[in-house]
N, C-alpha and C. Protein backbone atom coordinates (compact mmCIF):
# COMPACT_ATOMS: atom_id res chain seq x y z
N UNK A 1 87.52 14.75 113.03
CA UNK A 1 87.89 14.82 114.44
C UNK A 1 89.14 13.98 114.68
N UNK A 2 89.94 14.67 115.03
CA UNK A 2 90.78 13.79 115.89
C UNK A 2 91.10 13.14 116.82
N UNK A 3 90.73 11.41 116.60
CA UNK A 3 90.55 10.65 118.05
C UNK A 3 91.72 9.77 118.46
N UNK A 4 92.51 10.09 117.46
CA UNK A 4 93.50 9.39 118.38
C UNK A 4 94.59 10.23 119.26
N UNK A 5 94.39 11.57 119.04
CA UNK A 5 94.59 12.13 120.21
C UNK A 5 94.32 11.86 121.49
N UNK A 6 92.87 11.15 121.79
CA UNK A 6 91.80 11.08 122.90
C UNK A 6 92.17 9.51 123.06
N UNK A 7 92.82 8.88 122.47
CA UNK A 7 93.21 7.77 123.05
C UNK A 7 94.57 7.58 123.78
N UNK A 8 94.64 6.80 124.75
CA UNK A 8 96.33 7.01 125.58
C UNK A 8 96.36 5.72 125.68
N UNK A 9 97.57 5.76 125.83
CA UNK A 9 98.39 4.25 125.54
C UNK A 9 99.53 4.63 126.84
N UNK A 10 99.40 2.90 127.09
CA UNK A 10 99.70 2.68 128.23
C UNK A 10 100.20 1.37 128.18
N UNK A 11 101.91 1.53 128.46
CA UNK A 11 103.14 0.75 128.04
C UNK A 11 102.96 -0.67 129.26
N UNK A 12 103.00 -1.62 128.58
CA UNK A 12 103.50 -2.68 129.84
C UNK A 12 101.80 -3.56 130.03
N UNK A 13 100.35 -3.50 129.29
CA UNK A 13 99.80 -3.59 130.08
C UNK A 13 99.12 -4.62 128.99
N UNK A 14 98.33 -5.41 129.00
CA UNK A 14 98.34 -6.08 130.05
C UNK A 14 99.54 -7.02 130.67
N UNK A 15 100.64 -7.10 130.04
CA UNK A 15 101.55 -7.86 130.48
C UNK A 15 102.76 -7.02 129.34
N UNK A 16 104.10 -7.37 130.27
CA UNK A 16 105.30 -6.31 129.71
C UNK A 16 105.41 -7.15 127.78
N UNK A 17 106.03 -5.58 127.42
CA UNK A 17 105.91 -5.57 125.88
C UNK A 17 104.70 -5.41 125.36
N UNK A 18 103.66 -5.27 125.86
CA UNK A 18 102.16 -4.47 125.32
C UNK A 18 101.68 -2.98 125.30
N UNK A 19 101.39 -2.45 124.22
CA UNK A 19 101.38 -1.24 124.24
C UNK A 19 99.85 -1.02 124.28
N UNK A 20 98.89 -1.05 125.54
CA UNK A 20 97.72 -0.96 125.22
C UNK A 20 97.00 0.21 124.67
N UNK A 21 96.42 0.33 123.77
CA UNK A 21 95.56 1.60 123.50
C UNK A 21 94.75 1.79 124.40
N UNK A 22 94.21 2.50 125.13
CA UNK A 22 92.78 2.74 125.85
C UNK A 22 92.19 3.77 125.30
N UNK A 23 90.73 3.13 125.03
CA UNK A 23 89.70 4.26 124.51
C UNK A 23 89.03 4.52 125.58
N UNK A 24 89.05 4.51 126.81
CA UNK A 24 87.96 5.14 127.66
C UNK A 24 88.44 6.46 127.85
N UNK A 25 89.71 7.19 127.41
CA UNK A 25 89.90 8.54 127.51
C UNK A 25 89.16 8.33 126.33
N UNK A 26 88.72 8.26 125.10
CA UNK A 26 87.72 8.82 124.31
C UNK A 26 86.30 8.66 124.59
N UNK A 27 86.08 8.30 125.81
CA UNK A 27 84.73 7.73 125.94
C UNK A 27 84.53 9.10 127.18
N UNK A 28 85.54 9.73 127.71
CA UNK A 28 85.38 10.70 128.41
C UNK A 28 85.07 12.00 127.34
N UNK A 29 84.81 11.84 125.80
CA UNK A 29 84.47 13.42 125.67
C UNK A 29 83.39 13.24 124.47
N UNK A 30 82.23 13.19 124.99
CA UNK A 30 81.07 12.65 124.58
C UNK A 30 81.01 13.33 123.06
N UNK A 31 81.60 14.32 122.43
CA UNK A 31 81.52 14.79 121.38
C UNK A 31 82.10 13.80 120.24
N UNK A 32 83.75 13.12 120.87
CA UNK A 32 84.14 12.13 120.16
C UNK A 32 83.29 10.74 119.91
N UNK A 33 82.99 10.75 121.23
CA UNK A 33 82.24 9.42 121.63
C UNK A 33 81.02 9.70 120.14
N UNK A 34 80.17 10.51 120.07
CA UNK A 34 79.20 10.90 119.36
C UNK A 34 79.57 10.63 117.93
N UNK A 35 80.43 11.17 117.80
CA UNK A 35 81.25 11.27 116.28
C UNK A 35 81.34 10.02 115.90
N UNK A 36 81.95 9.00 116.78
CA UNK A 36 82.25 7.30 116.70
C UNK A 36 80.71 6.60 115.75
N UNK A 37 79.82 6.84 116.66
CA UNK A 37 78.48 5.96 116.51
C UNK A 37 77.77 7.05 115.42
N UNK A 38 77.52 8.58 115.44
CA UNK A 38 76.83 8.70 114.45
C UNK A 38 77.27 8.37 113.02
N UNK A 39 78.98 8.24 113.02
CA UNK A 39 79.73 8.40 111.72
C UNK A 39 79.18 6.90 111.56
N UNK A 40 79.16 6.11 112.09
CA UNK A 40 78.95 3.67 111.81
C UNK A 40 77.53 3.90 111.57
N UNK A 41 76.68 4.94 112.11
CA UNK A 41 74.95 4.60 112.19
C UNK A 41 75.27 5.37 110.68
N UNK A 42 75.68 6.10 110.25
CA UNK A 42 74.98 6.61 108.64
C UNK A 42 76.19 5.84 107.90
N UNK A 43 77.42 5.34 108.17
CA UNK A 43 77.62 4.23 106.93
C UNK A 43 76.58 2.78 106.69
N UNK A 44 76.40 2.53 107.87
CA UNK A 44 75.56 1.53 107.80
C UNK A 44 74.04 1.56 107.88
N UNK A 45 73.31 3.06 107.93
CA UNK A 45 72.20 3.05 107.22
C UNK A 45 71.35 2.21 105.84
N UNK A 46 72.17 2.07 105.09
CA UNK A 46 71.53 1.64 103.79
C UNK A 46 71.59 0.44 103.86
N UNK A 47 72.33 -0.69 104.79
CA UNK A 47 73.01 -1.52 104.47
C UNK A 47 71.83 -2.77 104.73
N UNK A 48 70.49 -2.90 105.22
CA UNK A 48 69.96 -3.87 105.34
C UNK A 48 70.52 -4.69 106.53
N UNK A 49 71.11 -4.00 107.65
CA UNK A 49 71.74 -4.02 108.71
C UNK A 49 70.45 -4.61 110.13
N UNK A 50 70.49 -6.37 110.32
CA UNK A 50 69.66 -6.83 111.27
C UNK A 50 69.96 -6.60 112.53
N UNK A 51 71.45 -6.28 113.01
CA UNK A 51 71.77 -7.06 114.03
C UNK A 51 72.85 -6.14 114.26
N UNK A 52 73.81 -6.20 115.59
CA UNK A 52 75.20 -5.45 116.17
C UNK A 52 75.48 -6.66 117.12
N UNK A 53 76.82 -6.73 116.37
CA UNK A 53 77.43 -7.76 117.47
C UNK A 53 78.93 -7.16 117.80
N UNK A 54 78.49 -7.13 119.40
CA UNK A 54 79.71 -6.24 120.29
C UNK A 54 80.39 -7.47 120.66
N UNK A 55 81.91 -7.12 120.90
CA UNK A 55 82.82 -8.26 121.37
C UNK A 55 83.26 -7.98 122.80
N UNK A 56 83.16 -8.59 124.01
CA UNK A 56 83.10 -8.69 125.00
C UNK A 56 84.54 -8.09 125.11
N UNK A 57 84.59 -6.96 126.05
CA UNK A 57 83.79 -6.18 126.97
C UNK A 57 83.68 -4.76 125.99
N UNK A 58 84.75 -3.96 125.78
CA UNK A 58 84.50 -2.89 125.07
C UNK A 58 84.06 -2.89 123.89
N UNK A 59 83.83 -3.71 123.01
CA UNK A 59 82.74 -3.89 121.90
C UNK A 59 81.13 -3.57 122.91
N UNK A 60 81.21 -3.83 123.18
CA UNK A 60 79.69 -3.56 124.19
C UNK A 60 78.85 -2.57 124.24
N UNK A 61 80.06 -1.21 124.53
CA UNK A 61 80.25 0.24 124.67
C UNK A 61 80.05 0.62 123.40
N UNK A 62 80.80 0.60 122.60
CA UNK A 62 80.70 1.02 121.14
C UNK A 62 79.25 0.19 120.24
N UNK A 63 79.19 -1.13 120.39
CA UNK A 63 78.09 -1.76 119.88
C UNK A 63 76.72 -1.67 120.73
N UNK A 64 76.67 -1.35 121.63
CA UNK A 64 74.98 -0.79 122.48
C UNK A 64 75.15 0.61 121.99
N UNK A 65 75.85 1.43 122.19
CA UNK A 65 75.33 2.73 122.00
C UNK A 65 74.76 2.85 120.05
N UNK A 66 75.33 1.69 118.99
CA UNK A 66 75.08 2.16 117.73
C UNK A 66 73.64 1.43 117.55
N UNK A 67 73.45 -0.44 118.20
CA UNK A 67 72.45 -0.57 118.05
C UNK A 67 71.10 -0.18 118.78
N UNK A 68 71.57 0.97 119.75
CA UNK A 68 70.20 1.88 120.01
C UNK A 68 70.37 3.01 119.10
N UNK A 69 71.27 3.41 118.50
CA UNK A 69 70.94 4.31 117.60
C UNK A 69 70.63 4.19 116.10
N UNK A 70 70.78 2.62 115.69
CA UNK A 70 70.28 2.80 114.92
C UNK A 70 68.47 1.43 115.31
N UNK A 71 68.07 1.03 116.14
CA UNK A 71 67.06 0.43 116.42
C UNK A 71 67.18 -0.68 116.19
N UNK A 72 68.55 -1.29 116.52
CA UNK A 72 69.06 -2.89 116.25
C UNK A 72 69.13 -3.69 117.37
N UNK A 73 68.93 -5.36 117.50
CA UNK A 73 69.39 -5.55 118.77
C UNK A 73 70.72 -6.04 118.38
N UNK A 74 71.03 -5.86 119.59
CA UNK A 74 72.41 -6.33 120.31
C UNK A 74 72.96 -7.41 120.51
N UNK A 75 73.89 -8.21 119.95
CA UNK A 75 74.20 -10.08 120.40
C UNK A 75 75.38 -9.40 121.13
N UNK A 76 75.40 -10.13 122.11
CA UNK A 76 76.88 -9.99 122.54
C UNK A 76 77.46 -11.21 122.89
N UNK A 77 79.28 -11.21 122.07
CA UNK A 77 79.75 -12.26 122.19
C UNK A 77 80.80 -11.77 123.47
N UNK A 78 80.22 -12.95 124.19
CA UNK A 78 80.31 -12.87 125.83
C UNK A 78 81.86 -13.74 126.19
N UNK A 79 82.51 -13.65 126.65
CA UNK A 79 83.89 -14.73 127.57
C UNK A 79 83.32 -16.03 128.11
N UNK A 80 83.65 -16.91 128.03
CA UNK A 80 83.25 -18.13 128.43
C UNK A 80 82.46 -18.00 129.81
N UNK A 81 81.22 -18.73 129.91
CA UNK A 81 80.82 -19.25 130.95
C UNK A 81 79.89 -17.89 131.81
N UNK A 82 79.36 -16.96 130.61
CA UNK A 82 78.90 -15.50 130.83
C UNK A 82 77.38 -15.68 130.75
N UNK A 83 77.15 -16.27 129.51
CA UNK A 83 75.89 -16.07 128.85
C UNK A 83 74.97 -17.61 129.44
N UNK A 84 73.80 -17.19 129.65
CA UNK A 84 73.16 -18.60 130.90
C UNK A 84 72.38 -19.26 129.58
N UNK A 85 71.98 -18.85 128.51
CA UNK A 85 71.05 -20.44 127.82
C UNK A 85 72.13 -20.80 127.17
N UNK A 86 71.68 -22.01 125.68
CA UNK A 86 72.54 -22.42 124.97
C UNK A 86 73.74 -21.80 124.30
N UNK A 87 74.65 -21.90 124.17
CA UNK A 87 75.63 -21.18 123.12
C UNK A 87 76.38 -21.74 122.74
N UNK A 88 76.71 -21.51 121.70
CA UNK A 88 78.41 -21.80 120.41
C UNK A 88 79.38 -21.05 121.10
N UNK A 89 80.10 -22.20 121.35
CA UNK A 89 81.24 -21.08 121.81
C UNK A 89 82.71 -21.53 119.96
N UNK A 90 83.74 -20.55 120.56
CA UNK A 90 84.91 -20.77 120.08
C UNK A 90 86.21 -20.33 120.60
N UNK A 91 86.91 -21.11 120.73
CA UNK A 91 88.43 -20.76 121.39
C UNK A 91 89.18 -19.88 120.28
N UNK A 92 90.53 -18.77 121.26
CA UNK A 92 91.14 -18.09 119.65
C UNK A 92 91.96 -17.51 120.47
N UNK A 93 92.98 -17.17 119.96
CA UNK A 93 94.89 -16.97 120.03
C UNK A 93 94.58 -15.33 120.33
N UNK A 94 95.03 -14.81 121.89
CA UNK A 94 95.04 -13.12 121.73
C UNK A 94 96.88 -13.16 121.52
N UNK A 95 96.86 -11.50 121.40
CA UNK A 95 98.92 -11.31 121.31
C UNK A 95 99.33 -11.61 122.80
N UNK A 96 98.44 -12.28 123.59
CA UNK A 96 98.91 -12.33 124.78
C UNK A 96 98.71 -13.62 125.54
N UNK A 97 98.18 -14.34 125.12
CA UNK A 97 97.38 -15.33 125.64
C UNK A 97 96.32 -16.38 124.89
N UNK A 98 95.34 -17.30 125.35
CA UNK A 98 94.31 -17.83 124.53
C UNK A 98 92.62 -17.25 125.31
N UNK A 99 91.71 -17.33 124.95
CA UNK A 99 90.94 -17.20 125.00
C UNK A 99 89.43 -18.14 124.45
N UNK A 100 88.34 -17.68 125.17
CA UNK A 100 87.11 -18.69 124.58
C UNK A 100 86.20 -17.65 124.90
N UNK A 101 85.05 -17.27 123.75
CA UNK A 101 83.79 -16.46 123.54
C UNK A 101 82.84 -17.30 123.32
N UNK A 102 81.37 -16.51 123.54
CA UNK A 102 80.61 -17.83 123.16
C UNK A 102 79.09 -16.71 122.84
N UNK A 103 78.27 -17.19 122.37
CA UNK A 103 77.24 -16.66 121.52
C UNK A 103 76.03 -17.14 121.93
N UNK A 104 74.94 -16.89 122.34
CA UNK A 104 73.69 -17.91 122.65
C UNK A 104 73.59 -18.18 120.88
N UNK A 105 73.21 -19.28 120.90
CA UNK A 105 72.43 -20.37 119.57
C UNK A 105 71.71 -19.32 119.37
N UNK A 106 70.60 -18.74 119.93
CA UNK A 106 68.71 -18.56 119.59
C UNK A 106 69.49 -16.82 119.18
N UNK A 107 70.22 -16.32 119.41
CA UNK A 107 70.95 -14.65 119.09
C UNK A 107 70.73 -13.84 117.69
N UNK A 108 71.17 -15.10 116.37
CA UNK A 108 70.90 -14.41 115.10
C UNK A 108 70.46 -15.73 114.58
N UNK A 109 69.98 -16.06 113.50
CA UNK A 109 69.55 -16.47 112.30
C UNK A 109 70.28 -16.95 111.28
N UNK A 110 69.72 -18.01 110.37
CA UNK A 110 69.86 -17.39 109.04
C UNK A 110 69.04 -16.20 108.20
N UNK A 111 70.25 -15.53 107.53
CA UNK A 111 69.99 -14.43 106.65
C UNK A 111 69.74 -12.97 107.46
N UNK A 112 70.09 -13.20 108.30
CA UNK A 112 70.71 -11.99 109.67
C UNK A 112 71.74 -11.29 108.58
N UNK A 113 72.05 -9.91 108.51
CA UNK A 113 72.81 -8.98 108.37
C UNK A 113 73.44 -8.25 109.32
N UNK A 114 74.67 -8.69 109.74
CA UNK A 114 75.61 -8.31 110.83
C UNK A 114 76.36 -7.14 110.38
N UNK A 115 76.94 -6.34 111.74
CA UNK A 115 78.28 -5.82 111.79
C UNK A 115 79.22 -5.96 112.82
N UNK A 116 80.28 -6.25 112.93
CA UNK A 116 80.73 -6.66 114.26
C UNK A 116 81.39 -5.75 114.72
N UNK A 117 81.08 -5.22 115.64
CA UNK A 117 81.71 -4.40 116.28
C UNK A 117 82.98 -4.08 117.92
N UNK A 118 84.05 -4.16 117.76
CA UNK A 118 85.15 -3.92 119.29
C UNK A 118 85.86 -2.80 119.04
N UNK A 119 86.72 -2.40 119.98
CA UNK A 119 87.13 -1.37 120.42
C UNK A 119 88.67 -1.60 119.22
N UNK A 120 89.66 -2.44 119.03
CA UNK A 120 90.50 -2.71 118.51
C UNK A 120 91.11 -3.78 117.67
N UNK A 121 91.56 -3.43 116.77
CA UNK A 121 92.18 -4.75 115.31
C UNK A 121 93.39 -4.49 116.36
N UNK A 122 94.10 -6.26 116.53
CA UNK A 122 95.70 -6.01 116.58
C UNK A 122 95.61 -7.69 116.11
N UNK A 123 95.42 -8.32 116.44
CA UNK A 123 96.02 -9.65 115.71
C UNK A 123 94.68 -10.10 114.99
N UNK A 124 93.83 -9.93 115.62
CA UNK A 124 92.61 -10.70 114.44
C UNK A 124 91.87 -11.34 115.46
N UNK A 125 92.59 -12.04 116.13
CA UNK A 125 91.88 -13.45 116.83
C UNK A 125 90.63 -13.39 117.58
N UNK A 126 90.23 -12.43 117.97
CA UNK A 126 88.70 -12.06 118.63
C UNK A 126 87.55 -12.05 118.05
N UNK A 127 87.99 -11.43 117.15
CA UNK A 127 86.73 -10.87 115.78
C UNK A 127 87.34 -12.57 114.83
N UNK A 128 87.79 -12.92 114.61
CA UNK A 128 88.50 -14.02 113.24
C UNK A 128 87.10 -15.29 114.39
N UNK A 129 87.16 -15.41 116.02
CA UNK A 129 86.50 -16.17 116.93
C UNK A 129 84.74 -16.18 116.37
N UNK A 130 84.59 -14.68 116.72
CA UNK A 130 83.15 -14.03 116.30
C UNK A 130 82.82 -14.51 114.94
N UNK A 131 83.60 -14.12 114.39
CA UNK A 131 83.17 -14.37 113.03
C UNK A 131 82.52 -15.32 112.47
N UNK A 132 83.62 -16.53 112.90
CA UNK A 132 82.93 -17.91 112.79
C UNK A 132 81.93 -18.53 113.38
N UNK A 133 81.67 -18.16 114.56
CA UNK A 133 80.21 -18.12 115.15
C UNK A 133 78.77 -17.24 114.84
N UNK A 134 79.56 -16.53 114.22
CA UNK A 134 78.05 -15.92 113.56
C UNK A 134 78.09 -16.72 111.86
N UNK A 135 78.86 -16.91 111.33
CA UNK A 135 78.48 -17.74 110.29
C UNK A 135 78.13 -18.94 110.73
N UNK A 136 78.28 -19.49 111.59
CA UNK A 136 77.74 -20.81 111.59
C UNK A 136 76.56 -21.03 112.53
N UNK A 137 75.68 -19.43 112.46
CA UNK A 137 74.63 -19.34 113.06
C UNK A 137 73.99 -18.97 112.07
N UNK A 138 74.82 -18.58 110.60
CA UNK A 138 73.80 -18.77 109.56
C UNK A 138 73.73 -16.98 109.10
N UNK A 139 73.95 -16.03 109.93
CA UNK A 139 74.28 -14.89 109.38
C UNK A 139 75.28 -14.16 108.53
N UNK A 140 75.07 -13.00 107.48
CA UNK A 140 76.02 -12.70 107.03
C UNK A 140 76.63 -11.18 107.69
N UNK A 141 78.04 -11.38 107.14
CA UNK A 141 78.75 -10.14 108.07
C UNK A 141 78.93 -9.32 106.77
N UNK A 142 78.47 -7.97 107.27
CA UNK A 142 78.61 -7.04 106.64
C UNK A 142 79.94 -6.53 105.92
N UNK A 143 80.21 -6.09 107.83
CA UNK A 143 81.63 -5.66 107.74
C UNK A 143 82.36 -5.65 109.52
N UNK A 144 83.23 -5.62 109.75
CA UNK A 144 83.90 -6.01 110.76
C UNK A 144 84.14 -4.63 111.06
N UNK A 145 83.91 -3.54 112.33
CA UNK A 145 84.12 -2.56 112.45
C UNK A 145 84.82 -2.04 113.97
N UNK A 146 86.02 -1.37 113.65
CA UNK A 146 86.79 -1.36 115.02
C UNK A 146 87.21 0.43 114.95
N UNK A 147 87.45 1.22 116.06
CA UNK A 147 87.48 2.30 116.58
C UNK A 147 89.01 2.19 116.27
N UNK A 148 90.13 1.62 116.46
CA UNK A 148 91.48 1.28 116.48
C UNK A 148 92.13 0.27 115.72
N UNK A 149 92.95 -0.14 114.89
CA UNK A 149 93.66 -0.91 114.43
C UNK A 149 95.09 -0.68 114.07
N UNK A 150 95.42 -1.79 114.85
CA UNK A 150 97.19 -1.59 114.68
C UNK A 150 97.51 -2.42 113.24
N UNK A 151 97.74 -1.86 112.75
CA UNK A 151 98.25 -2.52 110.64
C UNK A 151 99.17 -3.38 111.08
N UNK A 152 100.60 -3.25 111.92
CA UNK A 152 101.20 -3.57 111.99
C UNK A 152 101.59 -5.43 112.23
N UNK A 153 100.22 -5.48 113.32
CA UNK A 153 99.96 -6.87 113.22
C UNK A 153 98.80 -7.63 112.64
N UNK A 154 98.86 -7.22 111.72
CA UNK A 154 98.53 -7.79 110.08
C UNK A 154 96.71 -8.96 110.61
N UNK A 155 95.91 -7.43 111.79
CA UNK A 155 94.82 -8.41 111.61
C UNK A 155 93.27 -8.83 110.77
N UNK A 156 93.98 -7.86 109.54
CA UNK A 156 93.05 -7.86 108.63
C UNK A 156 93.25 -8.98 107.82
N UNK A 157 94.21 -9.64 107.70
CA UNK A 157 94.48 -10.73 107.05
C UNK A 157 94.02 -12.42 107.73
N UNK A 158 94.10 -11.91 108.93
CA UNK A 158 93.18 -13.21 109.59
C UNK A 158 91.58 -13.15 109.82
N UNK A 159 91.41 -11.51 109.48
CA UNK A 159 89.89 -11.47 108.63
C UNK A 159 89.24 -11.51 107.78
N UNK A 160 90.20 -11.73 106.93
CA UNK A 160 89.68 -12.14 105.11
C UNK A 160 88.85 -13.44 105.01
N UNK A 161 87.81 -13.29 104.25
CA UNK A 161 87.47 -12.20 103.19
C UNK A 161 86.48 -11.25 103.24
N UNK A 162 86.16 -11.06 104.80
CA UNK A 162 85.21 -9.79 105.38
C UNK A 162 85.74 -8.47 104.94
N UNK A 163 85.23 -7.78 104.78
CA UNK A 163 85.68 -5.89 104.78
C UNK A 163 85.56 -5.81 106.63
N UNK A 164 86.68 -5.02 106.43
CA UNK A 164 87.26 -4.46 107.69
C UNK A 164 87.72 -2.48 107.42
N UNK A 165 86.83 -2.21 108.47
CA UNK A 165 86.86 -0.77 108.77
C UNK A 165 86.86 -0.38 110.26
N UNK A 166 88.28 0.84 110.10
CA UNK A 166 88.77 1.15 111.01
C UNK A 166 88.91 2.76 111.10
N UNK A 167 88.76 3.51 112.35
CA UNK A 167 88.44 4.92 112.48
C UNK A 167 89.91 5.29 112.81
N UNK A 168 90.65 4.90 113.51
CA UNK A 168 92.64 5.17 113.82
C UNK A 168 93.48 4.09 114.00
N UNK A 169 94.72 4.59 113.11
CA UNK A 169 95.36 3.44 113.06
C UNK A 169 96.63 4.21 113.72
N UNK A 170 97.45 2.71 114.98
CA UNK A 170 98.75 3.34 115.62
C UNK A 170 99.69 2.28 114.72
N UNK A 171 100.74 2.92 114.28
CA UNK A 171 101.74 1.69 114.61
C UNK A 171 102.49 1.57 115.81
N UNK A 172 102.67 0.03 116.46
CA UNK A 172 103.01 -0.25 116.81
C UNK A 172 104.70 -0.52 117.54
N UNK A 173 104.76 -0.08 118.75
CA UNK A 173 106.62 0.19 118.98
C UNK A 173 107.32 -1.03 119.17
């Protein structure tokens, strides 16, 4: 299927010189949408897969719809000051700005089997945030899994030494 057709990009946003991808035009044609989560629920069938961790906000979308399909719960790493019991948080560098996520403590375990799941790779820093909060909650990451990744800004390299898998890749103007 071709989904990056179904994605539109939209110059200037969030602030000038950003070329945002938006996937909610792919979230308008439930066949793609379908294609997304059944294609992640049968790679990650075999995998001894505990857990889905969506990255605040559109990780959410993509990570609730896989961990009801495949019978997982859901952590979600929330924006500062979201989530009401204890949590780990961590601060981290977007291409635009800084940011802080945060995790309830009691969410995963040790020996939890993760996948992390958002809408887009472009610098790393969201998922590189997550990451380290689920390891130092004692879980292991599978694999880091995004609908979009721009190569161009090299954010697989601030995700090493996780496997990182990606469904369309833009370069970047």
């Amino acid at each position: 299927m071709d989904l990056a057709s179904l994605i539109r990009n939209v110059p200037d946003f969030p602030i000038p010189g950003i070329q945002f991808k938006d996937i909610t035009t792919l979230l308008l044609h439930p066949a793609a949408f379908r294609f997304v989560i059944d294609g992640w629920k049968a790679r990650y069938a075999d995998k001894g897969i505990t857990a889905i961790v969506g990255a605040d906000a559109r990780g959410f979308v993509f990570g609730g719809a896989l961990a009801y399909a495949m019978g997982l719960p859901l952590v979600m790493a929330r924006k500062k000051g979201k989530l009401p019991a204890d949590t780990i948080s961590e601060e981290y560098e977007l291409e635009y700005g800084t940011a802080t996520l945060e995790i309830h403590r009691d969410a995963l375990k040790p020996g939890d089997r993760v996948v992390l799941i958002d809408d887009l790779l472009a610098t790393g820093g969201t998922m590189r945030a997550i990451s380290n909060m689920v390891e130092k909650l004692g879980a292991e990451i599978v694999e880091i899994a995004f609908v979009v990744e721009l190569p161009p800004l090299k954010g697989r390299v601030k995700l090493e030494p996780h496997a990182v898998h990606s469904l369309v890749e833009f370069m970047v103007d």
